[in-house]
PDB file of N, CA and C in Angstrom:
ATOM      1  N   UNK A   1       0.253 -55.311 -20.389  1.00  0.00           N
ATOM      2  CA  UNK A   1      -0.468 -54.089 -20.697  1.00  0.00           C
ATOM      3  C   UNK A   1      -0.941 -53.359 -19.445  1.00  0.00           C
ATOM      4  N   UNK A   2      -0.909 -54.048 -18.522  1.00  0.00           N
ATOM      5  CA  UNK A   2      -1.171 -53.383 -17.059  1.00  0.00           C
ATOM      6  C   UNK A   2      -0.393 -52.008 -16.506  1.00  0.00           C
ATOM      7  N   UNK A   3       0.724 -52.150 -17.121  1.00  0.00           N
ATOM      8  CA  UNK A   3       1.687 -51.011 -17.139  1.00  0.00           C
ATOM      9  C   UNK A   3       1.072 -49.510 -17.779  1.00  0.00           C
ATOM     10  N   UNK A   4       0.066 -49.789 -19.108  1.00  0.00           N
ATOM     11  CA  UNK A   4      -0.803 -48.285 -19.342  1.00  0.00           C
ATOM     12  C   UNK A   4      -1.291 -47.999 -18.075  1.00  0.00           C
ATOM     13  N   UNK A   5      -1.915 -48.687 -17.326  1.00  0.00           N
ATOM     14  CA  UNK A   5      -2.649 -47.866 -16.127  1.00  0.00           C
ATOM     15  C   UNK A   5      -1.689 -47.408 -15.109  1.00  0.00           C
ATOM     16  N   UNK A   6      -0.343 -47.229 -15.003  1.00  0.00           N
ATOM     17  CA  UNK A   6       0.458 -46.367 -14.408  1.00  0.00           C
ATOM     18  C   UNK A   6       0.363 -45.464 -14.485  1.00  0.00           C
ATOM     19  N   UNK A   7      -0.276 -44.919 -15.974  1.00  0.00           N
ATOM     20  CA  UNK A   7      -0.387 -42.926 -16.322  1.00  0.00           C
ATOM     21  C   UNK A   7      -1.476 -42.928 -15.942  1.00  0.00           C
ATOM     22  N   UNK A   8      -2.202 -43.337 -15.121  1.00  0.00           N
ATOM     23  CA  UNK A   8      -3.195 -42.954 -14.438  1.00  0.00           C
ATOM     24  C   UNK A   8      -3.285 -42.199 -12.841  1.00  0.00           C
ATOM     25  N   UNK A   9      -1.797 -42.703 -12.720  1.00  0.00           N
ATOM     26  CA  UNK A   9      -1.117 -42.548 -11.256  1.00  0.00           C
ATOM     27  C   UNK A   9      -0.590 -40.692 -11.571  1.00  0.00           C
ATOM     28  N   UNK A  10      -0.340 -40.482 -12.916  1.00  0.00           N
ATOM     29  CA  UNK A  10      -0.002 -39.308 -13.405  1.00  0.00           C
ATOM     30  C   UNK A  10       0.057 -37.798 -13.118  1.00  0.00           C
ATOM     31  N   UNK A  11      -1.210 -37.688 -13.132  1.00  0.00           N
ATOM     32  CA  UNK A  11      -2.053 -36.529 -12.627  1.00  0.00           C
ATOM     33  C   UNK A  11      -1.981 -36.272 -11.230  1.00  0.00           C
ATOM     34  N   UNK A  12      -2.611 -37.256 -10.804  1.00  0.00           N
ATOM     35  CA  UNK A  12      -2.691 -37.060  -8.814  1.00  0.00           C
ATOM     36  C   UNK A  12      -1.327 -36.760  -8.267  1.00  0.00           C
ATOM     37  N   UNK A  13      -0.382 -37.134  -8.774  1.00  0.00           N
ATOM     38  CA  UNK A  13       0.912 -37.338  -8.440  1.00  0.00           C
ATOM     39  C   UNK A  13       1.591 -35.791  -8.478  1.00  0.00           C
ATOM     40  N   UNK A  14       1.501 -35.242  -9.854  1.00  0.00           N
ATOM     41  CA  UNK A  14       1.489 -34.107 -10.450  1.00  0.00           C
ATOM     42  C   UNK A  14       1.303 -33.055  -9.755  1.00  0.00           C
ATOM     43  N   UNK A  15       0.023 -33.456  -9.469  1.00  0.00           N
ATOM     44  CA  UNK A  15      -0.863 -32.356  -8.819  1.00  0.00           C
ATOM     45  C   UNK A  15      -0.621 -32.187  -7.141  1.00  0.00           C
ATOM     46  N   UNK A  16      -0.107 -33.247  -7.153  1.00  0.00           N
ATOM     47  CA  UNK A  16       0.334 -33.297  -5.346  1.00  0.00           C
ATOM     48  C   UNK A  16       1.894 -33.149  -4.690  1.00  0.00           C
ATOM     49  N   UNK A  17       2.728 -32.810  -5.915  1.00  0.00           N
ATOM     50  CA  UNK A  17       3.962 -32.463  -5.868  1.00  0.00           C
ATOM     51  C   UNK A  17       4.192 -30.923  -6.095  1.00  0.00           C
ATOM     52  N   UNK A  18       3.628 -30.434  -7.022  1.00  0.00           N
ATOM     53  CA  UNK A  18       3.862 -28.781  -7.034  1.00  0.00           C
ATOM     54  C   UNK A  18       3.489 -28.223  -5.222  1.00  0.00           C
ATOM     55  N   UNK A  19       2.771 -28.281  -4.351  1.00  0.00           N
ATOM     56  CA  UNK A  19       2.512 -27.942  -3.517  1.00  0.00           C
ATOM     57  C   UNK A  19       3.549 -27.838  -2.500  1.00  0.00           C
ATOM     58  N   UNK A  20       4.406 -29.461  -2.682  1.00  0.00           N
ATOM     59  CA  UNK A  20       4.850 -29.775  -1.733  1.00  0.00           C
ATOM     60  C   UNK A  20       6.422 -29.401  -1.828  1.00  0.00           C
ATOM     61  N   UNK A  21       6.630 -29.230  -3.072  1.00  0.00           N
ATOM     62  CA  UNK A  21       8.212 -28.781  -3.982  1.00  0.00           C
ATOM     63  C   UNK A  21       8.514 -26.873  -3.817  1.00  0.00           C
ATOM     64  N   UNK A  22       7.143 -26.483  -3.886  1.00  0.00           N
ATOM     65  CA  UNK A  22       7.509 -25.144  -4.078  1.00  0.00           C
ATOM     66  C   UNK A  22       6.582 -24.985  -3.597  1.00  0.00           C
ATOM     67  N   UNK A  23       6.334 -24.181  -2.287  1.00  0.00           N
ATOM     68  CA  UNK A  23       5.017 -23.664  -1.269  1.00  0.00           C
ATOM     69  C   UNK A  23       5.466 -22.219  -0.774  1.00  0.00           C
ATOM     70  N   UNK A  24       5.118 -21.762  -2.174  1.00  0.00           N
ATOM     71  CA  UNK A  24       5.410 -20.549  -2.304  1.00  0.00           C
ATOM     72  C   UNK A  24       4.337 -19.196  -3.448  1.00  0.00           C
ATOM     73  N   UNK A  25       3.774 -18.266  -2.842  1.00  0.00           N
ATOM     74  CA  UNK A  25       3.125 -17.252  -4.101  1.00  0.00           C
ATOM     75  C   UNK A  25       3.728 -16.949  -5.211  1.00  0.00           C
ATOM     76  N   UNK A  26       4.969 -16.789  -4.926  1.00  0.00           N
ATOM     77  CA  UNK A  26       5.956 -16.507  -6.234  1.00  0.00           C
ATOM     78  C   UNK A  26       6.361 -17.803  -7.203  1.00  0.00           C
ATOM     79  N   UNK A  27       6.517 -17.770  -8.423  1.00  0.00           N
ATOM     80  CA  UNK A  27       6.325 -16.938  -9.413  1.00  0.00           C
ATOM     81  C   UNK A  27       4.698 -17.215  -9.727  1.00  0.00           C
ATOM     82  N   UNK A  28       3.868 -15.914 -10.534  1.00  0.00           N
ATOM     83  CA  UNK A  28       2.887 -16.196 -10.784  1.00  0.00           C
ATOM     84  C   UNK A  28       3.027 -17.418 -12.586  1.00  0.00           C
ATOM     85  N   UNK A  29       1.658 -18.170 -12.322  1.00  0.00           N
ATOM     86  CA  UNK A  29       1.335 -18.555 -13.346  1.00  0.00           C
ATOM     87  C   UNK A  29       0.103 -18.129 -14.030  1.00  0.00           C
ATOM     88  N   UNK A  30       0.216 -17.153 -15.435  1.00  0.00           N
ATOM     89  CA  UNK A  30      -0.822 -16.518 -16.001  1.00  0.00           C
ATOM     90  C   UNK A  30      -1.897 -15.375 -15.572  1.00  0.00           C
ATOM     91  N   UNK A  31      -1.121 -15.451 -13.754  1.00  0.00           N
ATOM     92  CA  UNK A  31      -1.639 -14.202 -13.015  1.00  0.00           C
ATOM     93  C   UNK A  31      -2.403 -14.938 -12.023  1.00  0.00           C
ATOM     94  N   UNK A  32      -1.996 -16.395 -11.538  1.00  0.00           N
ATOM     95  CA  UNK A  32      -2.090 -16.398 -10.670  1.00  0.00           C
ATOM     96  C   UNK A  32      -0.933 -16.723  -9.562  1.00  0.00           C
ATOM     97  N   UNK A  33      -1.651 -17.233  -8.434  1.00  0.00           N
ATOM     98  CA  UNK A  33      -0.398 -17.921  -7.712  1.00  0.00           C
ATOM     99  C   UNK A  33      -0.181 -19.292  -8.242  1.00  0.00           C
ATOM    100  N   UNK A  34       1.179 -19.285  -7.764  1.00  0.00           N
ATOM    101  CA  UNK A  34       1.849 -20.479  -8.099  1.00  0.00           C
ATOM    102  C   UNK A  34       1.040 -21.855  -7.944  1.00  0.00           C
ATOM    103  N   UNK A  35       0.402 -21.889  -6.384  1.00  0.00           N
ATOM    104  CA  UNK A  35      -0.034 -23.378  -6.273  1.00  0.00           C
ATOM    105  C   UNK A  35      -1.282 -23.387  -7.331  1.00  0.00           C
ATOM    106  N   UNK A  36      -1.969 -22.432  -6.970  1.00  0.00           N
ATOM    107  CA  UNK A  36      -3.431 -22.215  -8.168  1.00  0.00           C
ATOM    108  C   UNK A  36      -3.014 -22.203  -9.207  1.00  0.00           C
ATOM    109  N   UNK A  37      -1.915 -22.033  -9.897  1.00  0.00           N
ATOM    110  CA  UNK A  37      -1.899 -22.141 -11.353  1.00  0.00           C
ATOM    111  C   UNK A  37      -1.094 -23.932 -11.386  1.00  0.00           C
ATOM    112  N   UNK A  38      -0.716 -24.489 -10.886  1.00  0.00           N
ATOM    113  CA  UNK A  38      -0.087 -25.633 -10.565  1.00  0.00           C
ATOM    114  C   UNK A  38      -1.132 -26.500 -10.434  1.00  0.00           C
ATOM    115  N   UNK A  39      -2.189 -26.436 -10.017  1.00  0.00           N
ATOM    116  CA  UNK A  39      -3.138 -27.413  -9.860  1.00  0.00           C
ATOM    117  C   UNK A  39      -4.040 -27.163 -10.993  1.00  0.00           C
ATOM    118  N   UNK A  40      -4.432 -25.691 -11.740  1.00  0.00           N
ATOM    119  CA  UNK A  40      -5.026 -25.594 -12.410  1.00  0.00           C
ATOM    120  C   UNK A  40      -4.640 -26.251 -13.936  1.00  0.00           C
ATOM    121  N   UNK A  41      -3.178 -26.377 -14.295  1.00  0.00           N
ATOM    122  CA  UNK A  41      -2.495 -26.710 -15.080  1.00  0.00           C
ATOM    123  C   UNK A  41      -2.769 -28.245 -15.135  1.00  0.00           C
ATOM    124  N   UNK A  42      -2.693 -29.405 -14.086  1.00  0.00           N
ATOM    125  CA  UNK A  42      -2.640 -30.613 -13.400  1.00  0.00           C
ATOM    126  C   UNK A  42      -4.247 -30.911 -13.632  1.00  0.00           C
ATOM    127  N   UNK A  43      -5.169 -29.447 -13.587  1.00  0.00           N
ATOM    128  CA  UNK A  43      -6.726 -30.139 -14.159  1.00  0.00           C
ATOM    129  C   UNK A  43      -6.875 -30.269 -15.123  1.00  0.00           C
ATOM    130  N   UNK A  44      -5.868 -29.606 -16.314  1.00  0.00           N
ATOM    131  CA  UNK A  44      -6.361 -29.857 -17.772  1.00  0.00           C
ATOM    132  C   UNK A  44      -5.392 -31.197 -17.990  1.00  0.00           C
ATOM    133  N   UNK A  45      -4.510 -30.910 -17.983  1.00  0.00           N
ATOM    134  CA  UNK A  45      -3.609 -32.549 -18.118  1.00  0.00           C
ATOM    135  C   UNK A  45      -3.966 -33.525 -18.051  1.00  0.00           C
ATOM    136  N   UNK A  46      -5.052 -33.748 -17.028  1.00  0.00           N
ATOM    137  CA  UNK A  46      -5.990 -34.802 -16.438  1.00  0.00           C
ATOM    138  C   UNK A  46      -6.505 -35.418 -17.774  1.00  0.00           C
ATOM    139  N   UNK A  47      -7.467 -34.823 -18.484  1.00  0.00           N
ATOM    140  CA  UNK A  47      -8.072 -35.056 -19.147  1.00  0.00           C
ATOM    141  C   UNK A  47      -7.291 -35.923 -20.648  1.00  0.00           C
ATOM    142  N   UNK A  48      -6.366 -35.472 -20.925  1.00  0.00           N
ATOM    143  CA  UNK A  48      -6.040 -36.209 -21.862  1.00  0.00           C
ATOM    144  C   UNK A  48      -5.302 -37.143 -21.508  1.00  0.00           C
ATOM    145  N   UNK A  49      -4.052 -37.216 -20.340  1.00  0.00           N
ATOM    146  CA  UNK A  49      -3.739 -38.383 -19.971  1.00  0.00           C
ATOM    147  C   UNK A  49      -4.414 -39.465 -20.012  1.00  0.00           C
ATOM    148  N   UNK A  50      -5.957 -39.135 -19.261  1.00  0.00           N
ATOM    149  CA  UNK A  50      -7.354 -40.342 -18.842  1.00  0.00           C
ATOM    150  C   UNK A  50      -7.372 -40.753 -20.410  1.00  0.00           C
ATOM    151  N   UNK A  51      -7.362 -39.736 -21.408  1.00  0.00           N
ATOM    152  CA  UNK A  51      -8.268 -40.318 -22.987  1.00  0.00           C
ATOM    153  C   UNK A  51      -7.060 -41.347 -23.263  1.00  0.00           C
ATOM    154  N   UNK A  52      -5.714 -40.927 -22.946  1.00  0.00           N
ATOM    155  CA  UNK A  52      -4.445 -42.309 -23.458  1.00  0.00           C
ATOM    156  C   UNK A  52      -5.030 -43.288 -22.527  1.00  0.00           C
ATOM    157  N   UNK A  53      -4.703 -43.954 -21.971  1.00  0.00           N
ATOM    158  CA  UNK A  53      -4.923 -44.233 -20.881  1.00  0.00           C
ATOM    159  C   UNK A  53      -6.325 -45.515 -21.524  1.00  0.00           C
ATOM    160  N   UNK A  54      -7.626 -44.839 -21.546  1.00  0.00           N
ATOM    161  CA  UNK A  54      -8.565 -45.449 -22.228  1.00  0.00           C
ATOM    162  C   UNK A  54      -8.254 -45.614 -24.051  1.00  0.00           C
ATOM    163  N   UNK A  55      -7.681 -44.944 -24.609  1.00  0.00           N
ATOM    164  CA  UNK A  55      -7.392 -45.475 -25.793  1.00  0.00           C
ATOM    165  C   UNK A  55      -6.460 -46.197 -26.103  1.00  0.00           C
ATOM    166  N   UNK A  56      -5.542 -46.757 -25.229  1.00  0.00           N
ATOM    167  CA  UNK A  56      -4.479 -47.790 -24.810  1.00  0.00           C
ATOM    168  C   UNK A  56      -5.095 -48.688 -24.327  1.00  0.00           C
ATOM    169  N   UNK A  57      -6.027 -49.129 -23.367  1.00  0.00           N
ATOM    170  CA  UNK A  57      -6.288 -50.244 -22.980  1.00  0.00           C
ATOM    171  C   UNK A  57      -6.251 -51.021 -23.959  1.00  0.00           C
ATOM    172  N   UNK A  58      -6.380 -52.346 -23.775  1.00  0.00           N
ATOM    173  CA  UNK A  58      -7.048 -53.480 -24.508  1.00  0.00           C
ATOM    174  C   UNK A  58      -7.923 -53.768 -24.408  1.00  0.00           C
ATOM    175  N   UNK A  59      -8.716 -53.880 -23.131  1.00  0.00           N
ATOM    176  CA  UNK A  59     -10.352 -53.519 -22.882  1.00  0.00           C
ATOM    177  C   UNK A  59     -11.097 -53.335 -23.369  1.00  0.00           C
ATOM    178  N   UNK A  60     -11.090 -52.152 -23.990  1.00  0.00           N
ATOM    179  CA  UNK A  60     -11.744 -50.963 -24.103  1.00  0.00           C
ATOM    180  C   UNK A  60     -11.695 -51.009 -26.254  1.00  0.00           C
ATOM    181  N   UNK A  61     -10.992 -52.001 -26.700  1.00  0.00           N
ATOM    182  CA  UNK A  61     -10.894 -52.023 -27.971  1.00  0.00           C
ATOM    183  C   UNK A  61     -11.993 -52.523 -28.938  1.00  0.00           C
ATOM    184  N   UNK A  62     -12.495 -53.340 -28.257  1.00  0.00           N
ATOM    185  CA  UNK A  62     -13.978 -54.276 -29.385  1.00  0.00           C
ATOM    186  C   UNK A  62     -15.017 -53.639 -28.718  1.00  0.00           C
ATOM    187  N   UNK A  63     -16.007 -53.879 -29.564  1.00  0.00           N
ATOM    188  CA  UNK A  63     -17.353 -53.775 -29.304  1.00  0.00           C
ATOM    189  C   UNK A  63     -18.244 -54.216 -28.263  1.00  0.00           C
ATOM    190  N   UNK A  64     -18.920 -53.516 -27.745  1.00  0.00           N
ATOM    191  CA  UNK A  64     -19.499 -54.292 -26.800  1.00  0.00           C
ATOM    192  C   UNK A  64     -20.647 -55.100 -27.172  1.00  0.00           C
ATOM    193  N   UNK A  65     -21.018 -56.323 -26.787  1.00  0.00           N
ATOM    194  CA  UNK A  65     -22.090 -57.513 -26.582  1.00  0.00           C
ATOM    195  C   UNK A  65     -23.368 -56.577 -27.081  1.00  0.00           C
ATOM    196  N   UNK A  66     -23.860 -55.443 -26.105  1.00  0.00           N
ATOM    197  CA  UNK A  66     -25.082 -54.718 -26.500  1.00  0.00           C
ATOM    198  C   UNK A  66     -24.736 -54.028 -27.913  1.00  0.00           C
ATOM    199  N   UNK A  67     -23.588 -53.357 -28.091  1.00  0.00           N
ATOM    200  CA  UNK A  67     -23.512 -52.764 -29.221  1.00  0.00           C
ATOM    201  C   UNK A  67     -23.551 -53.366 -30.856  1.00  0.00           C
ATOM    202  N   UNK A  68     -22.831 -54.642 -30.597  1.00  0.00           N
ATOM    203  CA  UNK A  68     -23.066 -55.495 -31.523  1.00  0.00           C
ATOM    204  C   UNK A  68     -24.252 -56.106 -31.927  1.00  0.00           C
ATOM    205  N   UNK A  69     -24.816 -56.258 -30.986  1.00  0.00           N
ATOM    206  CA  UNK A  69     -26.154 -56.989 -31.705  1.00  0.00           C
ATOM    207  C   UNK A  69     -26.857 -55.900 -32.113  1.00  0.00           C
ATOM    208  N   UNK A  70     -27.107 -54.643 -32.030  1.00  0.00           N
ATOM    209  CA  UNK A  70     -27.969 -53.910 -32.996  1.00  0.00           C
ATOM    210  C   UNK A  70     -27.607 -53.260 -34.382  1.00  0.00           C
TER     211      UNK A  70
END
């Protein structure tokens, strides 16, 4: 199961390849530039990758010790 925390590598990766692939203003994304809309895109992604990611663990599946006892 160690293998879910690879899409964690996801994002950063993502986000650190548009820059380096295409370092360029053109084409805009949504009106902006390219890298700004490339990273901005790479900040929302973030977020749900992280929620798989934590709703995949095995960890993260039972209850916790404090939660249970009340």
């Amino acid at each position: 199961m160690k293998s879910i925390r690879y899409l964690a590598w996801i994002p950063p990766v993502g986000s650190l390849l548009g820059p380096l692939l295409h370092n360029d203003v053109h084409p805009f994304i949504l009106g902006m530039p390219f890298i700004l809309g490339w990273i901005s895109v790479w900040l929302l992604l973030t977020t749900p990758v992280m929620a798989l990611v934590y709703f995949l663990d095995p960890a993260n599946r039972g209850p916790a010790d404090d939660e249970a006892a009340t």
